[in-house]
PDB file of N, CA and C in Angstrom:
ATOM      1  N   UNK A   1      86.961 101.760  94.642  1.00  0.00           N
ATOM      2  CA  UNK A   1      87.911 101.332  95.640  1.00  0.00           C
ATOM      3  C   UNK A   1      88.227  99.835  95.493  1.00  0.00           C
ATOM      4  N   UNK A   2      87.132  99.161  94.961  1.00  0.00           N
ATOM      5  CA  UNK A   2      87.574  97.393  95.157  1.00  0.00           C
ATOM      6  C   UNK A   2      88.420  97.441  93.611  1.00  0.00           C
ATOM      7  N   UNK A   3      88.584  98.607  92.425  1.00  0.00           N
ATOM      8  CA  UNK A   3      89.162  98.469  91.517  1.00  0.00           C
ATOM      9  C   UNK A   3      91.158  98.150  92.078  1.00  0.00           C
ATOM     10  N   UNK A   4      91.463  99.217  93.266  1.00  0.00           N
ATOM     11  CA  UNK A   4      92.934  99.260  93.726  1.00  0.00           C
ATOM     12  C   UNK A   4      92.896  97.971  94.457  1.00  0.00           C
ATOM     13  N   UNK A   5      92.001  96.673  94.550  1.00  0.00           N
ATOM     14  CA  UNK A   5      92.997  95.629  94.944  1.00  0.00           C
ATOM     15  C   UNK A   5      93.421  94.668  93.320  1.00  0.00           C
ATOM     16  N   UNK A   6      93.028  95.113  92.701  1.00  0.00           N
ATOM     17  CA  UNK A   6      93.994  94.515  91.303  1.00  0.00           C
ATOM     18  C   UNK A   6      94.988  94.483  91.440  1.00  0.00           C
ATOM     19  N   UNK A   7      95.845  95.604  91.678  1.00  0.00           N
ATOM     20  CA  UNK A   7      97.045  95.455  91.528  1.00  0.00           C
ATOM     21  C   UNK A   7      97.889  94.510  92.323  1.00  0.00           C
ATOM     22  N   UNK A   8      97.676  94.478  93.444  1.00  0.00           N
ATOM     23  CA  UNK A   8      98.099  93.021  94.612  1.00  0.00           C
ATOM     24  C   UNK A   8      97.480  92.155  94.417  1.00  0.00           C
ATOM     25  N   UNK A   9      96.573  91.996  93.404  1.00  0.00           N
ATOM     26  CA  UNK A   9      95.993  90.169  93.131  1.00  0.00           C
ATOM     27  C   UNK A   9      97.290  90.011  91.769  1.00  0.00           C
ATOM     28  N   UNK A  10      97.190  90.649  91.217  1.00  0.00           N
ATOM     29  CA  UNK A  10      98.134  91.038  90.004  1.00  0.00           C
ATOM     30  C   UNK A  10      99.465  90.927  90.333  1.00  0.00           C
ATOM     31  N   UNK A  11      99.923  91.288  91.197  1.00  0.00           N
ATOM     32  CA  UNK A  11     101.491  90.586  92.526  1.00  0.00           C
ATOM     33  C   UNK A  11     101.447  89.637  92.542  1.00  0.00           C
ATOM     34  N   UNK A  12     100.052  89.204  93.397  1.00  0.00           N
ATOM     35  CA  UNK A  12      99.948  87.659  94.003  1.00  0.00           C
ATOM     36  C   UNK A  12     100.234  86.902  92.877  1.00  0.00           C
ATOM     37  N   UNK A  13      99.605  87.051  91.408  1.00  0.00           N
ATOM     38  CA  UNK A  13      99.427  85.848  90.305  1.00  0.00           C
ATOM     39  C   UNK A  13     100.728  85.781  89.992  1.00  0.00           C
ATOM     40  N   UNK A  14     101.769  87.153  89.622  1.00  0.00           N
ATOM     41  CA  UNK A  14     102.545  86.893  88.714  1.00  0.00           C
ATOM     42  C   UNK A  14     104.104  86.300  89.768  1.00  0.00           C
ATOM     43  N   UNK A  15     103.925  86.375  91.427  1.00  0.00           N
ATOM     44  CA  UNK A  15     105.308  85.928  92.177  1.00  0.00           C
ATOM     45  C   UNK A  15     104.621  84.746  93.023  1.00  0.00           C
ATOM     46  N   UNK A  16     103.436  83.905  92.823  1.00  0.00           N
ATOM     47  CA  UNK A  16     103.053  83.362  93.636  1.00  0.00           C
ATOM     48  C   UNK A  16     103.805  81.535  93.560  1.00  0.00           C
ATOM     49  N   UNK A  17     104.686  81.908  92.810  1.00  0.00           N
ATOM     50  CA  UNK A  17     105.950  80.351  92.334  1.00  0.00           C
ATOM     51  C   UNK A  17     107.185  81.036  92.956  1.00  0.00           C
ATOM     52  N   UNK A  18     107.512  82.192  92.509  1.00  0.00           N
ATOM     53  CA  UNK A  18     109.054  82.681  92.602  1.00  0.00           C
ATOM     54  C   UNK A  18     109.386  83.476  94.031  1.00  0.00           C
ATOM     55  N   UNK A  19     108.867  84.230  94.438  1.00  0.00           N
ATOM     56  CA  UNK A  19     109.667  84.963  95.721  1.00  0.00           C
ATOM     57  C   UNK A  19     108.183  84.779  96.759  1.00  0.00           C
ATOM     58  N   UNK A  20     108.407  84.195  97.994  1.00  0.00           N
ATOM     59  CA  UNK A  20     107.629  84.120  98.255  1.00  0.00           C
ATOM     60  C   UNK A  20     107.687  85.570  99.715  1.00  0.00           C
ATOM     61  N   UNK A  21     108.368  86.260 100.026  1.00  0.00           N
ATOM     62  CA  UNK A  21     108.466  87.446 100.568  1.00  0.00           C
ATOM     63  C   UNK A  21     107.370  88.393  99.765  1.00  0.00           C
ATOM     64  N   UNK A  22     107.582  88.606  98.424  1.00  0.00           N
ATOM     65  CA  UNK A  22     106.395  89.292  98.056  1.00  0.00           C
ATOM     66  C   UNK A  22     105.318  89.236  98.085  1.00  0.00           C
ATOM     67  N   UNK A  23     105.291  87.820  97.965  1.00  0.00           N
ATOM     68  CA  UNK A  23     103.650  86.958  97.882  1.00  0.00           C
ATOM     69  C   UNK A  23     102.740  87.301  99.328  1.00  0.00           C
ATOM     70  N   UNK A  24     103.637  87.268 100.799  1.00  0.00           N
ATOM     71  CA  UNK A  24     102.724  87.322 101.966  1.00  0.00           C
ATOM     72  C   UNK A  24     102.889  89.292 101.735  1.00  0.00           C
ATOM     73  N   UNK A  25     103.495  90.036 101.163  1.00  0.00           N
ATOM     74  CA  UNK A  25     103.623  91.358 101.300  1.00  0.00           C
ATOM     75  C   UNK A  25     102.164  91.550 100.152  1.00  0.00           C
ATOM     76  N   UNK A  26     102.107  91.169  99.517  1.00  0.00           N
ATOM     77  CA  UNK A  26     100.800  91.420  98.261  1.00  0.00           C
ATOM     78  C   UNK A  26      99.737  90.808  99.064  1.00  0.00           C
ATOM     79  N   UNK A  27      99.836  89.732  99.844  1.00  0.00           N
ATOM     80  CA  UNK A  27      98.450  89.458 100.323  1.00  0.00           C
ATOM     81  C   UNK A  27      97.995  90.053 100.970  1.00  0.00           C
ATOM     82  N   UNK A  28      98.877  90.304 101.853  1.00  0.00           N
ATOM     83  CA  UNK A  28      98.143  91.978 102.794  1.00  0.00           C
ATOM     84  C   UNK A  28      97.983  92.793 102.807  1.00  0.00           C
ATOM     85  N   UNK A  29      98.745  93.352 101.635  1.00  0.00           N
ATOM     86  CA  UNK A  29      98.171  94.478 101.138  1.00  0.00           C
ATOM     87  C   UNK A  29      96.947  94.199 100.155  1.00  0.00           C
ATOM     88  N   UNK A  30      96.662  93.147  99.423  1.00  0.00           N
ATOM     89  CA  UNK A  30      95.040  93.217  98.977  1.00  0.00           C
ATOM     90  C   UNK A  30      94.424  92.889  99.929  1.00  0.00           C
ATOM     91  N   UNK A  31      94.537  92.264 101.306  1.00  0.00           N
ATOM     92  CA  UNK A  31      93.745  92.250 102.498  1.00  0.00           C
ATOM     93  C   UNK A  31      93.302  93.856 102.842  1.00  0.00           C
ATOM     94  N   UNK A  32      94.247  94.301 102.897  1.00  0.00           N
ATOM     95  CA  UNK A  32      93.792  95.348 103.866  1.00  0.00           C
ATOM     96  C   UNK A  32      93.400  96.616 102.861  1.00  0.00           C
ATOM     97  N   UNK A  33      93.602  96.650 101.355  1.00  0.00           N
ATOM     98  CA  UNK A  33      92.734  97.327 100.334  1.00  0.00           C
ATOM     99  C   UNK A  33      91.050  96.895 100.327  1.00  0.00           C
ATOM    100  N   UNK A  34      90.939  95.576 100.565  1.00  0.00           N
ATOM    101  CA  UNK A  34      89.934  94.137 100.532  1.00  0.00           C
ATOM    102  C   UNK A  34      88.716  95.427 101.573  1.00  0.00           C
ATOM    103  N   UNK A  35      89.359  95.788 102.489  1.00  0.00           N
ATOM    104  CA  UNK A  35      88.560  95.587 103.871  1.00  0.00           C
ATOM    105  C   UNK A  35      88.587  97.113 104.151  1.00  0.00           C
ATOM    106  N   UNK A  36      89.447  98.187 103.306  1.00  0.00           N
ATOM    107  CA  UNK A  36      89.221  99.305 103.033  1.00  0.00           C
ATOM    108  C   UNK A  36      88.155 100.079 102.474  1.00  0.00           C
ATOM    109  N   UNK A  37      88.246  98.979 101.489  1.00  0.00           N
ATOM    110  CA  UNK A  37      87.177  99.378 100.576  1.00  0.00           C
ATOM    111  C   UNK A  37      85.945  98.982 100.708  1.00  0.00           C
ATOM    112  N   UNK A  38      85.506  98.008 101.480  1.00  0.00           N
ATOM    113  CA  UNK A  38      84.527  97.620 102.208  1.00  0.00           C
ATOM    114  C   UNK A  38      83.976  98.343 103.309  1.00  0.00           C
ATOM    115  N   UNK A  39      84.592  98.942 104.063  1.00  0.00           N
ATOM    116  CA  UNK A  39      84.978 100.387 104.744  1.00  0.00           C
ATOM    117  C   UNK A  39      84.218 101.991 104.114  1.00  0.00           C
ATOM    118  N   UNK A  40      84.516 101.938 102.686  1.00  0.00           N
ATOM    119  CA  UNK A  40      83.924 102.793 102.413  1.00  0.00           C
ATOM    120  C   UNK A  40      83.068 102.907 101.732  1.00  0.00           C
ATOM    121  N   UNK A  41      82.403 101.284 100.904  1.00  0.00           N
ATOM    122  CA  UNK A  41      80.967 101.070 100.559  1.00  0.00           C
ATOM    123  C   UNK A  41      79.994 101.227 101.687  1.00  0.00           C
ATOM    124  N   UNK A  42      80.180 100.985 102.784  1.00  0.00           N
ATOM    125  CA  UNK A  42      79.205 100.912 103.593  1.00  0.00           C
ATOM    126  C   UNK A  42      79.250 101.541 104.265  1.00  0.00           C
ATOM    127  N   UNK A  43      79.874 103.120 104.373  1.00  0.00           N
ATOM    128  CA  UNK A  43      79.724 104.354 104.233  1.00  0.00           C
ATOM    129  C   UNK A  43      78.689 104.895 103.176  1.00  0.00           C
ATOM    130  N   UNK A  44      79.157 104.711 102.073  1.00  0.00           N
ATOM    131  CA  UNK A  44      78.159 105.091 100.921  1.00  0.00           C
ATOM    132  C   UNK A  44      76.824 104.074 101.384  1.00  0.00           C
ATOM    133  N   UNK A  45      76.714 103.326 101.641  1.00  0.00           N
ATOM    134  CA  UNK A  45      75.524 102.679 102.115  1.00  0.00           C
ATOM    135  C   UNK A  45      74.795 102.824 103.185  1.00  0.00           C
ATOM    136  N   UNK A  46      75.173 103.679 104.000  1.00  0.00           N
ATOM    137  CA  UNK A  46      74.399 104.461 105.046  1.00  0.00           C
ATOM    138  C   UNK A  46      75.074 103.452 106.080  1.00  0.00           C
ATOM    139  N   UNK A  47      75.475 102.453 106.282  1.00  0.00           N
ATOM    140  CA  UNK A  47      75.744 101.764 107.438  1.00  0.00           C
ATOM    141  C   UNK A  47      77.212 102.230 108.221  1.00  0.00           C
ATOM    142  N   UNK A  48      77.148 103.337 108.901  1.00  0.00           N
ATOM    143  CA  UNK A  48      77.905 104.199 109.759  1.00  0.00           C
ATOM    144  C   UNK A  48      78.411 102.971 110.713  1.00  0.00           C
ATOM    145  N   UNK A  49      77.264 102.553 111.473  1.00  0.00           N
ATOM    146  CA  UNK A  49      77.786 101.879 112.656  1.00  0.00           C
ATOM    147  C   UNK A  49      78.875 101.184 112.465  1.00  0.00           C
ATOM    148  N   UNK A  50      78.242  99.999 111.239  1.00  0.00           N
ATOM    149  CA  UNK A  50      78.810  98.612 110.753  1.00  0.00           C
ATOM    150  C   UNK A  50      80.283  98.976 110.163  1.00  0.00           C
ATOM    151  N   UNK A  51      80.639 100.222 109.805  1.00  0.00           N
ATOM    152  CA  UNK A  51      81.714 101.293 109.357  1.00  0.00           C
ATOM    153  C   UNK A  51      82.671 101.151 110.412  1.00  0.00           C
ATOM    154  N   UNK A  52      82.294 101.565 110.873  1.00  0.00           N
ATOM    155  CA  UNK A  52      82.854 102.442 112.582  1.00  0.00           C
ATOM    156  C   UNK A  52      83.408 100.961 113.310  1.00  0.00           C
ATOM    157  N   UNK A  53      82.331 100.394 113.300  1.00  0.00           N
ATOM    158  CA  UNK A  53      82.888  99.191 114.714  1.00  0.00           C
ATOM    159  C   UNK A  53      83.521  97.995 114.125  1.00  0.00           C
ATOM    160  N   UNK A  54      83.417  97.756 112.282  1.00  0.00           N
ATOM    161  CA  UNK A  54      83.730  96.572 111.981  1.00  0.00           C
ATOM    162  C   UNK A  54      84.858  96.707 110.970  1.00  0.00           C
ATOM    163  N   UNK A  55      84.882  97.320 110.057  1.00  0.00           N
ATOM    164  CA  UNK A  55      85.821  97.857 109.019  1.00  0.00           C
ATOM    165  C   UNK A  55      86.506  98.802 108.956  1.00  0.00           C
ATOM    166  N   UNK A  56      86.887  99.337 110.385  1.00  0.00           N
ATOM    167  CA  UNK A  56      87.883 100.657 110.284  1.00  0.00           C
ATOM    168  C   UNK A  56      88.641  99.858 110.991  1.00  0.00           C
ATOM    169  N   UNK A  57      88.646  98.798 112.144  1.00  0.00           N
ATOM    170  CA  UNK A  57      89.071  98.263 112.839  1.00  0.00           C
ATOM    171  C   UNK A  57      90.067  97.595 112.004  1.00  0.00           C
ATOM    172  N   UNK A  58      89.316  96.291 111.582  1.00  0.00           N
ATOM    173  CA  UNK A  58      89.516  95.535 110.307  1.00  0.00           C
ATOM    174  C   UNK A  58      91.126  95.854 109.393  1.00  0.00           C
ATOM    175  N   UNK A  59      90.498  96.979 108.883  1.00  0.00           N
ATOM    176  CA  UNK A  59      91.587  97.757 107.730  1.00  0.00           C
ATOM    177  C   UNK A  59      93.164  98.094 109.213  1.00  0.00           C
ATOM    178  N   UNK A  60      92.775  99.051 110.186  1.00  0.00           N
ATOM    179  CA  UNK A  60      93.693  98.938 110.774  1.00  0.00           C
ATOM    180  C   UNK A  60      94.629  97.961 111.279  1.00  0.00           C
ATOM    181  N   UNK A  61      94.084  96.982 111.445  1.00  0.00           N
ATOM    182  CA  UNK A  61      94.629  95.624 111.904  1.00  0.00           C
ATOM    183  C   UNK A  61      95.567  94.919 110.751  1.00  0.00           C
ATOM    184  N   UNK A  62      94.659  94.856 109.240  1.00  0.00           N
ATOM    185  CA  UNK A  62      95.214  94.820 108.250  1.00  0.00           C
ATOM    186  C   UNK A  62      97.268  95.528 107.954  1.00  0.00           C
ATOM    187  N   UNK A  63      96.548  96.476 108.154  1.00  0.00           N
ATOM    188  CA  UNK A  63      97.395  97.568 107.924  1.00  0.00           C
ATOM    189  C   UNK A  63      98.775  97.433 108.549  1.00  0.00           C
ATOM    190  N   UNK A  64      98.414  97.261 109.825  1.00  0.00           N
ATOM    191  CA  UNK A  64      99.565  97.412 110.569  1.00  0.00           C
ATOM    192  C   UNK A  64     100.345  95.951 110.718  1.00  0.00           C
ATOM    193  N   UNK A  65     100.026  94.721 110.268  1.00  0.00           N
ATOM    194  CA  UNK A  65     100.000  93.203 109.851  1.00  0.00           C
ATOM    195  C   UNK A  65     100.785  93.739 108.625  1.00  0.00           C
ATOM    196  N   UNK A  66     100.591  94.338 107.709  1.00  0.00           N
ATOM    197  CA  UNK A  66     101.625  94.698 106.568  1.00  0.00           C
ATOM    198  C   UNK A  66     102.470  95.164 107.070  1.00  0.00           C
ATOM    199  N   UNK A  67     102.337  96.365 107.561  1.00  0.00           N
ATOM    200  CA  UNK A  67     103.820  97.147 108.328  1.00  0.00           C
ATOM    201  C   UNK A  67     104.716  95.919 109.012  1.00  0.00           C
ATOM    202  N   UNK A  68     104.124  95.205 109.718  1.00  0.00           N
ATOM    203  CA  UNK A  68     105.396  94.414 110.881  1.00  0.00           C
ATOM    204  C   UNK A  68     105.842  92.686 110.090  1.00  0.00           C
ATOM    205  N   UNK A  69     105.164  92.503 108.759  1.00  0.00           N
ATOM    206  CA  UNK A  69     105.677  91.845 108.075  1.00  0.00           C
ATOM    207  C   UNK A  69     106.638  92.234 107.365  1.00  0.00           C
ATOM    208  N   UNK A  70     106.564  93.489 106.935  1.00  0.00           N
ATOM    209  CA  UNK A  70     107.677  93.743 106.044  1.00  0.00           C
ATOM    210  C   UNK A  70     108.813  94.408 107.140  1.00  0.00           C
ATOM    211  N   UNK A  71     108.535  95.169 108.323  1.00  0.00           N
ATOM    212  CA  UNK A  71     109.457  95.141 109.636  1.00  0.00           C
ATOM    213  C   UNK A  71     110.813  93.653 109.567  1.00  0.00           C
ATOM    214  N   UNK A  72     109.704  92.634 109.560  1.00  0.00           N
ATOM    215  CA  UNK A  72     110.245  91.423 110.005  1.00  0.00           C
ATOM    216  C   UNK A  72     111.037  90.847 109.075  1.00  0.00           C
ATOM    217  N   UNK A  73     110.325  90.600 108.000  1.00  0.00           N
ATOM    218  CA  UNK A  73     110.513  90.315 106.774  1.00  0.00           C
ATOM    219  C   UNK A  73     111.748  91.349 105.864  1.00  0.00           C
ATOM    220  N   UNK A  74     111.331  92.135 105.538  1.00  0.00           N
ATOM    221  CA  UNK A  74     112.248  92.905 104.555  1.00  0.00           C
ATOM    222  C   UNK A  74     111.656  92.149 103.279  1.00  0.00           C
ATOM    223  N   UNK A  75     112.402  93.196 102.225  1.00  0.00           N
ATOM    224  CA  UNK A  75     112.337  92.575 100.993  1.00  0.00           C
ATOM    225  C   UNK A  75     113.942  93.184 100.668  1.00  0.00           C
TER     226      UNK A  75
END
């Protein structure tokens, strides 16, 4: 899972001079891949709680911070 935030660091490097609309759209989306996937190591790590109350939250918040940027924003 931490392999799928490449591709939005890989955004970030190659528009982080030229369009900067993409640049805050790639950051949040490797934010909220970032904190996904963190989400589901510590699932695999037995830590349910720390799952549940800290990184599902997290990712949602993420998530929906992408949605109303690009709402706002457009590309």
């Amino acid at each position: 899972m931490l392999l799928a935030m490449l591709a939005p660091l890989f955004i970030i490097y190659k528009v982080r001079k030229t369009n900067r609309r993409y640049l805050g759209l790639a950051i949040l989306l490797a934010a909220f891949t970032f904190s996904h996937s963190l989400y589901h190591l510590s699932l695999y790590l037995g830590l349910d709680y720390i799952a549940a109350i800290l990184f599902w939250p997290l990712g949602a918040i993420m998530l929906l911070a992408f949605g109303l940027y690009y709402w706002r924003v457009g590309v």
